[in-house]
PDB file of N, CA and C in Angstrom:
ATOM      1  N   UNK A   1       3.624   4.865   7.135  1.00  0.00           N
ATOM      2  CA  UNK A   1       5.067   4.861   7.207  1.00  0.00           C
ATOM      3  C   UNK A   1       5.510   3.652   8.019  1.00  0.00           C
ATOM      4  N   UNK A   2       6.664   2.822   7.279  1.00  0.00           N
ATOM      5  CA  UNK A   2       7.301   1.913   8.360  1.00  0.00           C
ATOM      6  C   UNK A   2       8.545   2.526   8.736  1.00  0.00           C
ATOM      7  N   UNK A   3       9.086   1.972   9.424  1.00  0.00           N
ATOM      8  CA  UNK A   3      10.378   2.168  10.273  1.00  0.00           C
ATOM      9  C   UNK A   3      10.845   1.209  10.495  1.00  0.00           C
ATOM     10  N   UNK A   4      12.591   1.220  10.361  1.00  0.00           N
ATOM     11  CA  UNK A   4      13.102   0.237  11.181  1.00  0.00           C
ATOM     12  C   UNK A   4      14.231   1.165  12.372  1.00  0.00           C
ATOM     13  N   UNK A   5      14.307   0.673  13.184  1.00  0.00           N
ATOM     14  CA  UNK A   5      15.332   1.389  14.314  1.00  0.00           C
ATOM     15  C   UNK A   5      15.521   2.827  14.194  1.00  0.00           C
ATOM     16  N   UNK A   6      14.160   3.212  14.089  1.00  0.00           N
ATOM     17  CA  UNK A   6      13.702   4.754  13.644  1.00  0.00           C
ATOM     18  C   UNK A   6      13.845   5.917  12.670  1.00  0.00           C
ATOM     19  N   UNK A   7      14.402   4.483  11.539  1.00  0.00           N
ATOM     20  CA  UNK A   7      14.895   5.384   9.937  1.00  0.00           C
ATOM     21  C   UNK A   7      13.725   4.762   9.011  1.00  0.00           C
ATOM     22  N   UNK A   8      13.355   5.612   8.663  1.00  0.00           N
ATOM     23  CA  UNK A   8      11.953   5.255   7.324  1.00  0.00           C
ATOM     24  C   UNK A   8      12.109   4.357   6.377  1.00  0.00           C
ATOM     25  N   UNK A   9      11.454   3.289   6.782  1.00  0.00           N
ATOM     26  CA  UNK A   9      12.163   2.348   5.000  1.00  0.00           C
ATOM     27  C   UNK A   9      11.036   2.723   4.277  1.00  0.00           C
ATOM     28  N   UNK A  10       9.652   3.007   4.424  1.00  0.00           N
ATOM     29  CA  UNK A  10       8.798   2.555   3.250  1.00  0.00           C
ATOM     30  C   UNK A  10       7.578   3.418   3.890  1.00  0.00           C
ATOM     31  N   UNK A  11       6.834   3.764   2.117  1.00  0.00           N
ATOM     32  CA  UNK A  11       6.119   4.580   2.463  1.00  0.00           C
ATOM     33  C   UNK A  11       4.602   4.212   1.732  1.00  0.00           C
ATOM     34  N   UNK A  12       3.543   3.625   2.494  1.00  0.00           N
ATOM     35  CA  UNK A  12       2.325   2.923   1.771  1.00  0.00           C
ATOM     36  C   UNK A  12       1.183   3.589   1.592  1.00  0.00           C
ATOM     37  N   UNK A  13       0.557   3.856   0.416  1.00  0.00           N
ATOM     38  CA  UNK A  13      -0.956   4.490   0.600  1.00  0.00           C
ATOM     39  C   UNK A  13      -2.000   3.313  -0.217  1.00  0.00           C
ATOM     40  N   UNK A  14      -3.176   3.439   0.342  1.00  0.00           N
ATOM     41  CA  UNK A  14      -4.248   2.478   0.178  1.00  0.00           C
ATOM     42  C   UNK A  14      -5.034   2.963  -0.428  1.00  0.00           C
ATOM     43  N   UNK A  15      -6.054   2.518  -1.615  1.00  0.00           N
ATOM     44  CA  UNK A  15      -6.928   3.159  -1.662  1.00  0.00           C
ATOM     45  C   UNK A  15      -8.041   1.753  -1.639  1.00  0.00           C
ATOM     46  N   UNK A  16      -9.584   1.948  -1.668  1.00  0.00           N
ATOM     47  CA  UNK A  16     -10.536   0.905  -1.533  1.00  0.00           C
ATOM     48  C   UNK A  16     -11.665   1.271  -2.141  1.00  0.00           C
ATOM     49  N   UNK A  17     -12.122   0.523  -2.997  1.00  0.00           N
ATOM     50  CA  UNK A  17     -13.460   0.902  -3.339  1.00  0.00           C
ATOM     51  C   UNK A  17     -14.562   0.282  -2.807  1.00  0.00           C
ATOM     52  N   UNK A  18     -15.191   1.487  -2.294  1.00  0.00           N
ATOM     53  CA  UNK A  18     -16.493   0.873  -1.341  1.00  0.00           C
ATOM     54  C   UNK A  18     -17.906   0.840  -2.370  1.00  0.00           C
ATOM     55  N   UNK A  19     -17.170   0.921  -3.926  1.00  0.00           N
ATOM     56  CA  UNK A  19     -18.556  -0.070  -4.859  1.00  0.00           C
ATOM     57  C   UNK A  19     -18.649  -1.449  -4.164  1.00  0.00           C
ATOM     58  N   UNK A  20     -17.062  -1.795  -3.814  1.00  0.00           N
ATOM     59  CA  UNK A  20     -16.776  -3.637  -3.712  1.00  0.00           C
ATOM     60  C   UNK A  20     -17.153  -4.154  -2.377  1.00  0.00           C
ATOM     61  N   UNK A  21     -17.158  -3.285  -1.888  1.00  0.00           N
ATOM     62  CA  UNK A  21     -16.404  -3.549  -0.378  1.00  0.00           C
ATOM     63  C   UNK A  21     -17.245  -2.098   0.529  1.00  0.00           C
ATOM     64  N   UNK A  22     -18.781  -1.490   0.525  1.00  0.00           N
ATOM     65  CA  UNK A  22     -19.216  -0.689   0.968  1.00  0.00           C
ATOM     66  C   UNK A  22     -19.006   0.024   2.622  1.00  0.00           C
ATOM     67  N   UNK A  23     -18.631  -1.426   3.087  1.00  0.00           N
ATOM     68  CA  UNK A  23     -18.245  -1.298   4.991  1.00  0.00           C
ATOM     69  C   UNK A  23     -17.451  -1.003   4.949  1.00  0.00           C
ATOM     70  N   UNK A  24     -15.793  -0.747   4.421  1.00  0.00           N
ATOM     71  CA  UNK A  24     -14.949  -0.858   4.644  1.00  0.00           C
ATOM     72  C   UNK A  24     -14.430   0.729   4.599  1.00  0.00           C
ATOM     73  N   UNK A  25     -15.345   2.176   4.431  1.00  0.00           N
ATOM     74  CA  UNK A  25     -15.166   3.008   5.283  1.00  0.00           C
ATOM     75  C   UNK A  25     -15.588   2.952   7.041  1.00  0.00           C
ATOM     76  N   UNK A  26     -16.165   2.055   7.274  1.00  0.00           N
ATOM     77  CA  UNK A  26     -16.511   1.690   8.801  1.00  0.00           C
ATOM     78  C   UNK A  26     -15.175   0.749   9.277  1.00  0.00           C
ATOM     79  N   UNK A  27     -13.918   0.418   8.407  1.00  0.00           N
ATOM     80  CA  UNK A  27     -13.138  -0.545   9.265  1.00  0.00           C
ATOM     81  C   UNK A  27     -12.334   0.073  10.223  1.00  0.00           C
ATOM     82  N   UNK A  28     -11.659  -0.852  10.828  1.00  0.00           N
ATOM     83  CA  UNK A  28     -10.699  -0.186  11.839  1.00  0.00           C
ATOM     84  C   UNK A  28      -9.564   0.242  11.427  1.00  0.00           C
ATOM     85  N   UNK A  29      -9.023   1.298  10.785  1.00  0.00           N
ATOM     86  CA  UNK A  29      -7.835   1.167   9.797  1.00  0.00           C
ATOM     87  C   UNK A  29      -6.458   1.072  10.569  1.00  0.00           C
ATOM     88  N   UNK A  30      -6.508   0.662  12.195  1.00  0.00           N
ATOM     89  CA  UNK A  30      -5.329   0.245  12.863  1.00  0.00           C
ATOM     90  C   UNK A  30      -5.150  -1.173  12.814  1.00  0.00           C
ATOM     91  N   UNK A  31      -6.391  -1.876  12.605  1.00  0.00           N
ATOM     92  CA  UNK A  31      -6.870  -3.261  12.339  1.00  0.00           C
ATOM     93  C   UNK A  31      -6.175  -3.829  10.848  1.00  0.00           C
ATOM     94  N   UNK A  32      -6.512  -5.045  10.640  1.00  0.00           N
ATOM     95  CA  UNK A  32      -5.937  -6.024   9.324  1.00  0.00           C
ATOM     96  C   UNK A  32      -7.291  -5.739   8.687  1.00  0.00           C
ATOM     97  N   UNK A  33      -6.730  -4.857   7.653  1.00  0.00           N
ATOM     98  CA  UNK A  33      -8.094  -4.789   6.382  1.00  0.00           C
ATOM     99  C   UNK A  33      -8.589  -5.832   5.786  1.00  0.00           C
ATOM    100  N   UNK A  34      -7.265  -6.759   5.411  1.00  0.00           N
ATOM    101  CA  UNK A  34      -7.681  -7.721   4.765  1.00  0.00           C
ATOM    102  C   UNK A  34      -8.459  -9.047   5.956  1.00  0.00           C
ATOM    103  N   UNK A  35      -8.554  -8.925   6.991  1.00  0.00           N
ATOM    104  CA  UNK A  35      -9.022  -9.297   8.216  1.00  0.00           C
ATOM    105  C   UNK A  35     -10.531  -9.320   8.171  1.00  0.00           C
ATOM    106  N   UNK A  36     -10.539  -7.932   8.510  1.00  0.00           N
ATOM    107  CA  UNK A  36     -12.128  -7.530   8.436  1.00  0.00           C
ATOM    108  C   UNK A  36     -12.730  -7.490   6.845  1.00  0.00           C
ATOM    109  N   UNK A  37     -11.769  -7.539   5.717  1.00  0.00           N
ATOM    110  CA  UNK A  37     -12.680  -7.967   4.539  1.00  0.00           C
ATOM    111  C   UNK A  37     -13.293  -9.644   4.405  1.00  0.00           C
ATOM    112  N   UNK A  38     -12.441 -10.077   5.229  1.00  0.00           N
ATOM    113  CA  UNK A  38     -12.616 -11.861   5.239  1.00  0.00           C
ATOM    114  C   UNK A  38     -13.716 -11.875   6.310  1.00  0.00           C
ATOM    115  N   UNK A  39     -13.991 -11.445   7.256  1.00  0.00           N
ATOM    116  CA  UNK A  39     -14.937 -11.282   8.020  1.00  0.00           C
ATOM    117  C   UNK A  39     -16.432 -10.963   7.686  1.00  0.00           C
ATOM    118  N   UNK A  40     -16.379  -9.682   6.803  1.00  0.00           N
ATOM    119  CA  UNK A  40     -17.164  -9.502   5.934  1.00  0.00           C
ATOM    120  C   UNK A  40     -17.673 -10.043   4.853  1.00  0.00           C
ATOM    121  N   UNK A  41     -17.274 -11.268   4.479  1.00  0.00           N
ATOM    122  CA  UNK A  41     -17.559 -11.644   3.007  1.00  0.00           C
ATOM    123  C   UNK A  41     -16.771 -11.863   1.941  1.00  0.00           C
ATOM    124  N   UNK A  42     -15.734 -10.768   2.069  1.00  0.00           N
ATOM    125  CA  UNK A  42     -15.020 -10.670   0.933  1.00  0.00           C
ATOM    126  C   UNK A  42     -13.224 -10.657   0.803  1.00  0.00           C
ATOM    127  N   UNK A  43     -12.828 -12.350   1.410  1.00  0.00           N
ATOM    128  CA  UNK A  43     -12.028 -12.603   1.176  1.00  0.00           C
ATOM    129  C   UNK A  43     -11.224 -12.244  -0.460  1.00  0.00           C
ATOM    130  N   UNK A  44      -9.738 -11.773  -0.588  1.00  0.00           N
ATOM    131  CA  UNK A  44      -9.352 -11.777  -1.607  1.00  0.00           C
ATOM    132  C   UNK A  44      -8.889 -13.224  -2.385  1.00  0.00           C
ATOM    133  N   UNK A  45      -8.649 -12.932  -3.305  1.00  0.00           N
ATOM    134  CA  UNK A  45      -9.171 -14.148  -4.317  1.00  0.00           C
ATOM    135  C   UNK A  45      -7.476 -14.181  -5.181  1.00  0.00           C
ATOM    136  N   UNK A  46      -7.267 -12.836  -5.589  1.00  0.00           N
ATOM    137  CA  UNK A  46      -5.903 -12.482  -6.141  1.00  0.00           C
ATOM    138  C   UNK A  46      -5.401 -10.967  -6.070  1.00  0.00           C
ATOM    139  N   UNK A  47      -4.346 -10.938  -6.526  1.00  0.00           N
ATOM    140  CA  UNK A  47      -3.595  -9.688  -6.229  1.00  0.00           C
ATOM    141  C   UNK A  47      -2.695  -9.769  -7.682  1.00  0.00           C
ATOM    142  N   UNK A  48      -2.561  -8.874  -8.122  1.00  0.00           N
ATOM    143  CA  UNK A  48      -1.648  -8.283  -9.344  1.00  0.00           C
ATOM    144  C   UNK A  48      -0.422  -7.165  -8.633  1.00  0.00           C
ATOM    145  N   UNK A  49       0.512  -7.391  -8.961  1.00  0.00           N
ATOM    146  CA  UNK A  49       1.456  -6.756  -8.465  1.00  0.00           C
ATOM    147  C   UNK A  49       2.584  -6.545  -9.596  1.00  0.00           C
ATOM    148  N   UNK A  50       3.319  -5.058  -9.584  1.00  0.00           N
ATOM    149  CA  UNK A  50       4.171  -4.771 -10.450  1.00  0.00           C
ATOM    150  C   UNK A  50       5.074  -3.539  -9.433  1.00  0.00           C
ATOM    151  N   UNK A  51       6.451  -4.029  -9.780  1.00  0.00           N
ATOM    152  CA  UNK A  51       7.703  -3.985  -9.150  1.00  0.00           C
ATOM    153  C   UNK A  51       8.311  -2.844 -10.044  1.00  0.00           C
ATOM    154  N   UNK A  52       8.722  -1.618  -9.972  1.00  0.00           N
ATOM    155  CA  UNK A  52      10.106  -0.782 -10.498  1.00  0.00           C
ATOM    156  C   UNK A  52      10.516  -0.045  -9.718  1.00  0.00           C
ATOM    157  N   UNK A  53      11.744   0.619 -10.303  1.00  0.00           N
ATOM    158  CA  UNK A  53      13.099   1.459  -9.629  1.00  0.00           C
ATOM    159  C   UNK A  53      12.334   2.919 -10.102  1.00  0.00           C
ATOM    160  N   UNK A  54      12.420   3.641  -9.350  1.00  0.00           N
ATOM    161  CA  UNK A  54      12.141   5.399 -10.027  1.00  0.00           C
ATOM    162  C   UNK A  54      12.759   6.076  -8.848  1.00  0.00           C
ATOM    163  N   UNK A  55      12.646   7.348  -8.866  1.00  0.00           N
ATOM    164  CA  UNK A  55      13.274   8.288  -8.257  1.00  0.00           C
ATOM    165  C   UNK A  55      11.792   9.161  -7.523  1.00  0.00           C
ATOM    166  N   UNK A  56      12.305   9.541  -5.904  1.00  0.00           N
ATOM    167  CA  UNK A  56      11.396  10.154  -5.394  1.00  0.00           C
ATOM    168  C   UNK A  56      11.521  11.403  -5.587  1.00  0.00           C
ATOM    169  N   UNK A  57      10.041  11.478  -5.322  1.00  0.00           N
ATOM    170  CA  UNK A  57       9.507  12.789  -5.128  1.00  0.00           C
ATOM    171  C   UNK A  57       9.940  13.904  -4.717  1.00  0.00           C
ATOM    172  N   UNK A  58      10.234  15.592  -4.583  1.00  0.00           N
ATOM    173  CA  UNK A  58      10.787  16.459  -3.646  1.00  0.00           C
ATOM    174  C   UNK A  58      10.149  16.297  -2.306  1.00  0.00           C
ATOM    175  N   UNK A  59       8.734  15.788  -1.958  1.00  0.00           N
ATOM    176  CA  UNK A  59       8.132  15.546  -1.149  1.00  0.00           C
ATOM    177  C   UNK A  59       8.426  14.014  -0.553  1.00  0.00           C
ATOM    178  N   UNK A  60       8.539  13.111  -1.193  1.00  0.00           N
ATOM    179  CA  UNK A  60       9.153  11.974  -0.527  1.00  0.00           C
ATOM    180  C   UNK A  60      10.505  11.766  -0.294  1.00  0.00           C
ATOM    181  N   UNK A  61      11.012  12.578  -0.716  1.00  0.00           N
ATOM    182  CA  UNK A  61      12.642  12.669  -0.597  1.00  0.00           C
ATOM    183  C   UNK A  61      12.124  13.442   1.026  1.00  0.00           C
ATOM    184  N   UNK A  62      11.550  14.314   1.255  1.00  0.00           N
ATOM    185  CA  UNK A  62      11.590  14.836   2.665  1.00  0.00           C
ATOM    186  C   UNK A  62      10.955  14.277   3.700  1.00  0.00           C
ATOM    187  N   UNK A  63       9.665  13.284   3.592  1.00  0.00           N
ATOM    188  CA  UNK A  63       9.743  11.864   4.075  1.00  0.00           C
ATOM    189  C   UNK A  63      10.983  11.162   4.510  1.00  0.00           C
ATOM    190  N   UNK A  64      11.360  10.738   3.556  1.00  0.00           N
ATOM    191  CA  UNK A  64      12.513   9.876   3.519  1.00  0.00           C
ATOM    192  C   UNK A  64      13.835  10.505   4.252  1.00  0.00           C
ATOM    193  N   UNK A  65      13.983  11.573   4.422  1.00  0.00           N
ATOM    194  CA  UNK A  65      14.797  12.563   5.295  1.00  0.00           C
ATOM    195  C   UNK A  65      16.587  12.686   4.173  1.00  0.00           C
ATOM    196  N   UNK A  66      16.264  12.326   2.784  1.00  0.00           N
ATOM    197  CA  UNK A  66      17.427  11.984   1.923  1.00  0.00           C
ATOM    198  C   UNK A  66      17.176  14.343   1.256  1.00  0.00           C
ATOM    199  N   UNK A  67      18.251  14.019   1.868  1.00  0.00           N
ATOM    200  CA  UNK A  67      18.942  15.703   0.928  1.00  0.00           C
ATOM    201  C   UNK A  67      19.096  15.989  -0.445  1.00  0.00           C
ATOM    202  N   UNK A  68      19.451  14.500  -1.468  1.00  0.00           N
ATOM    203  CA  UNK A  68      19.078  14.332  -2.506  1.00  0.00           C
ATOM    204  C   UNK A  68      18.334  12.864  -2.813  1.00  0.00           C
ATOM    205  N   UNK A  69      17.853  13.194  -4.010  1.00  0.00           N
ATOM    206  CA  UNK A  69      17.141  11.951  -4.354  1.00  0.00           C
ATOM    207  C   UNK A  69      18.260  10.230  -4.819  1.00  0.00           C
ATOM    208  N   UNK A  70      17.691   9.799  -3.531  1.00  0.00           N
ATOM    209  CA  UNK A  70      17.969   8.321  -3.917  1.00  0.00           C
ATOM    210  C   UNK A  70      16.902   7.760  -4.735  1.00  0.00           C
ATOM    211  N   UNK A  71      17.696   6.620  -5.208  1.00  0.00           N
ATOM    212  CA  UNK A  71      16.654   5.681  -5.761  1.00  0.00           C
ATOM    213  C   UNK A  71      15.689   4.311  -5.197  1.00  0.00           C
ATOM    214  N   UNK A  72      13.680   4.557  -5.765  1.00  0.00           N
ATOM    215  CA  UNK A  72      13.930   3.852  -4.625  1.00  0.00           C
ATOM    216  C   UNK A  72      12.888   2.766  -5.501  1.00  0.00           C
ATOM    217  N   UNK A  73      12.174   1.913  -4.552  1.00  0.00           N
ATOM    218  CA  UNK A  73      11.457   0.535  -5.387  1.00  0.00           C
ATOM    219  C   UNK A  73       9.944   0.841  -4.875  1.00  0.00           C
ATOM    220  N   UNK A  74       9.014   0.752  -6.159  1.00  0.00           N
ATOM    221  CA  UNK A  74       7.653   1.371  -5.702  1.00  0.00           C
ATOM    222  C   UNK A  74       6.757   0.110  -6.740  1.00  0.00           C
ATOM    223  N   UNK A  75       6.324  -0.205  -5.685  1.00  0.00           N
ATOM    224  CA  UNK A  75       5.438  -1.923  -5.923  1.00  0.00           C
ATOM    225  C   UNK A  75       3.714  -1.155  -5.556  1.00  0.00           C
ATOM    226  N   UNK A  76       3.389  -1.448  -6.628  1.00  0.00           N
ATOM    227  CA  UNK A  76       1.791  -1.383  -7.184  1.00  0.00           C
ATOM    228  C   UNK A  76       1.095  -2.677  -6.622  1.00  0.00           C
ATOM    229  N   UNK A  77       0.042  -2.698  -6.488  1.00  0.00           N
ATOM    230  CA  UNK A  77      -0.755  -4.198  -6.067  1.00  0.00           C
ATOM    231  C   UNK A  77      -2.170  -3.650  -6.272  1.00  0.00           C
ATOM    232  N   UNK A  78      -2.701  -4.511  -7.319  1.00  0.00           N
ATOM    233  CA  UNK A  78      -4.249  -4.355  -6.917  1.00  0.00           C
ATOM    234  C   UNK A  78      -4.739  -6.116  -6.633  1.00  0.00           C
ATOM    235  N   UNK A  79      -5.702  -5.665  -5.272  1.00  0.00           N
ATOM    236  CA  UNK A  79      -6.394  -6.850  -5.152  1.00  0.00           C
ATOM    237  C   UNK A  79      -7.920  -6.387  -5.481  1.00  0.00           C
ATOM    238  N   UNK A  80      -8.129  -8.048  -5.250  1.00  0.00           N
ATOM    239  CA  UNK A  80      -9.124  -8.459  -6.616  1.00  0.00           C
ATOM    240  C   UNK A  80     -10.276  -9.573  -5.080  1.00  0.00           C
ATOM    241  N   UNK A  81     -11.542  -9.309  -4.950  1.00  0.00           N
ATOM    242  CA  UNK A  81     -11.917 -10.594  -4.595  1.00  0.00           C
ATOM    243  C   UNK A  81     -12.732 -11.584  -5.380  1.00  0.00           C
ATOM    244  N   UNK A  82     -13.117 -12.456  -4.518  1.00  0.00           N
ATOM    245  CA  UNK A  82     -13.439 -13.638  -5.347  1.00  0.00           C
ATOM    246  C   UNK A  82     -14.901 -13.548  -6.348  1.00  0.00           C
ATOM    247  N   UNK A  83     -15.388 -12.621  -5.968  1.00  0.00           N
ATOM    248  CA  UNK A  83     -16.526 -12.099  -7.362  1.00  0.00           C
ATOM    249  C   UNK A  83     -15.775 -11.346  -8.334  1.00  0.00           C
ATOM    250  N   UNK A  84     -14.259 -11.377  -8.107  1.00  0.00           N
ATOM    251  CA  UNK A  84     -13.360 -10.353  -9.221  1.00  0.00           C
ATOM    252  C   UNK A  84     -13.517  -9.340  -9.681  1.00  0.00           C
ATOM    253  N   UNK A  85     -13.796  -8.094  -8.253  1.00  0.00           N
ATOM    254  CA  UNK A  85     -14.038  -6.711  -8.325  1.00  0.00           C
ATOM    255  C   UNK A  85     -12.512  -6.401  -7.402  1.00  0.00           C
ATOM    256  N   UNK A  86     -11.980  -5.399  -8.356  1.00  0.00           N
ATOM    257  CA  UNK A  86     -10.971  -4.985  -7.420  1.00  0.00           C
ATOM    258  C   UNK A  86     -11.423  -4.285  -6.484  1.00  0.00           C
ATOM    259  N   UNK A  87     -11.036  -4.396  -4.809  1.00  0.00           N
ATOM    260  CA  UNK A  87     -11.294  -3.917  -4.149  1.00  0.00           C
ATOM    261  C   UNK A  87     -10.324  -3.102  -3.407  1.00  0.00           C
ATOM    262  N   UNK A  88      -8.892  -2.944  -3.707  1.00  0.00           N
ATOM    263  CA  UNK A  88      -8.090  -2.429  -3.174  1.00  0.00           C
ATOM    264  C   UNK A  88      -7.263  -2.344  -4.494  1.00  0.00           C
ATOM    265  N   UNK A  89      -6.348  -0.896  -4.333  1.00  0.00           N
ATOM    266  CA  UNK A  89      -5.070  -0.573  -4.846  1.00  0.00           C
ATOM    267  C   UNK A  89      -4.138  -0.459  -3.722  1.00  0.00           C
ATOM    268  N   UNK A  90      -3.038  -0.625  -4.374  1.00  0.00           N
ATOM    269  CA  UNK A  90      -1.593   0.081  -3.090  1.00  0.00           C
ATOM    270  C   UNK A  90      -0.622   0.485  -3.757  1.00  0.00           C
ATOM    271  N   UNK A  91       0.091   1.522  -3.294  1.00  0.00           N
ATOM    272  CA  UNK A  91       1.608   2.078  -4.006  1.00  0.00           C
ATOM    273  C   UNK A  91       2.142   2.020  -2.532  1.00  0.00           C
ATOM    274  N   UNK A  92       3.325   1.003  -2.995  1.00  0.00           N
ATOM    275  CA  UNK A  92       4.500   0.800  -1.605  1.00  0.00           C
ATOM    276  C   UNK A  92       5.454   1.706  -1.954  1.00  0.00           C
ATOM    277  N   UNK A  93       6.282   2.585  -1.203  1.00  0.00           N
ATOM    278  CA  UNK A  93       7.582   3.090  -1.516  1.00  0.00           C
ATOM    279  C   UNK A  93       8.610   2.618  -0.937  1.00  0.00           C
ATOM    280  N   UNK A  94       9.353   2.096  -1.142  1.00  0.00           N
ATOM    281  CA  UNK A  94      10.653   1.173   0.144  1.00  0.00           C
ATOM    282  C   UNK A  94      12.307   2.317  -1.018  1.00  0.00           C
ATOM    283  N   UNK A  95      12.963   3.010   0.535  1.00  0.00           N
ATOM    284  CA  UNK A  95      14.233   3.334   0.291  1.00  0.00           C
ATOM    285  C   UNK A  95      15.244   2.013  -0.674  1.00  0.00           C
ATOM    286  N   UNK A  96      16.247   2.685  -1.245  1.00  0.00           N
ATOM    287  CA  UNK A  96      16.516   1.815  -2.277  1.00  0.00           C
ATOM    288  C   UNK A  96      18.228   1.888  -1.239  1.00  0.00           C
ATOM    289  N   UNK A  97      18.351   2.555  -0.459  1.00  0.00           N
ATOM    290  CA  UNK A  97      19.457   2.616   0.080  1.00  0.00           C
ATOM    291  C   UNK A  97      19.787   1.678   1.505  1.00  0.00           C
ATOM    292  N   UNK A  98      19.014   0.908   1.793  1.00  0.00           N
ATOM    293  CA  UNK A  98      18.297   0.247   3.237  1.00  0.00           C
ATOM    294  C   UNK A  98      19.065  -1.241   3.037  1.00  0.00           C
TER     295      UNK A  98
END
């Protein structure tokens, strides 16, 4: 979860495949992932990313502390490193009302 001035803008989950990237259940996950993947070997190389508008969840609407559903912007990213194994997904959620 981020915050700004203690209202939720955005809501991120990670996922990693440790086919690509095997250490990276050992990282520091308060740490820069992409930090300790460059450390490790496996700088990213590229990232694919795709941008739309949808409507949250009953469960992210209560996250989001919204009584009804706003609309909000949910950005996909998979990175990729330079042997071109994806090693990470992400779904961002950012309030559309912010």
């Amino acid at each position: 979860m981020r915050s700004g001035d203690g209202v939720p803008l955005a809501l991120e989950s990670a996922w990693y495949s440790l086919d690509a990237a095997p250490k990276v259940a050992d990282y520091d996950p308060l740490g820069s992932i992409y930090g300790q993947l460059a450390q490790g070997g496996l700088g990213l190389a590229y990232c694919d990313q795709a941008i739309e508008a949808t409507m949250p969840s009953p469960s992210e609407c209560e996250v989001f502390g919204f009584d009804a559903p706003v609309s909000r912007l949910l950005i996909k990213r998979r990175s990729h490193v330079r042997a071109g194994m994806m090693v990470e997904y992400v779904e961002g959620m950012f309030r559309g009302d912010a």
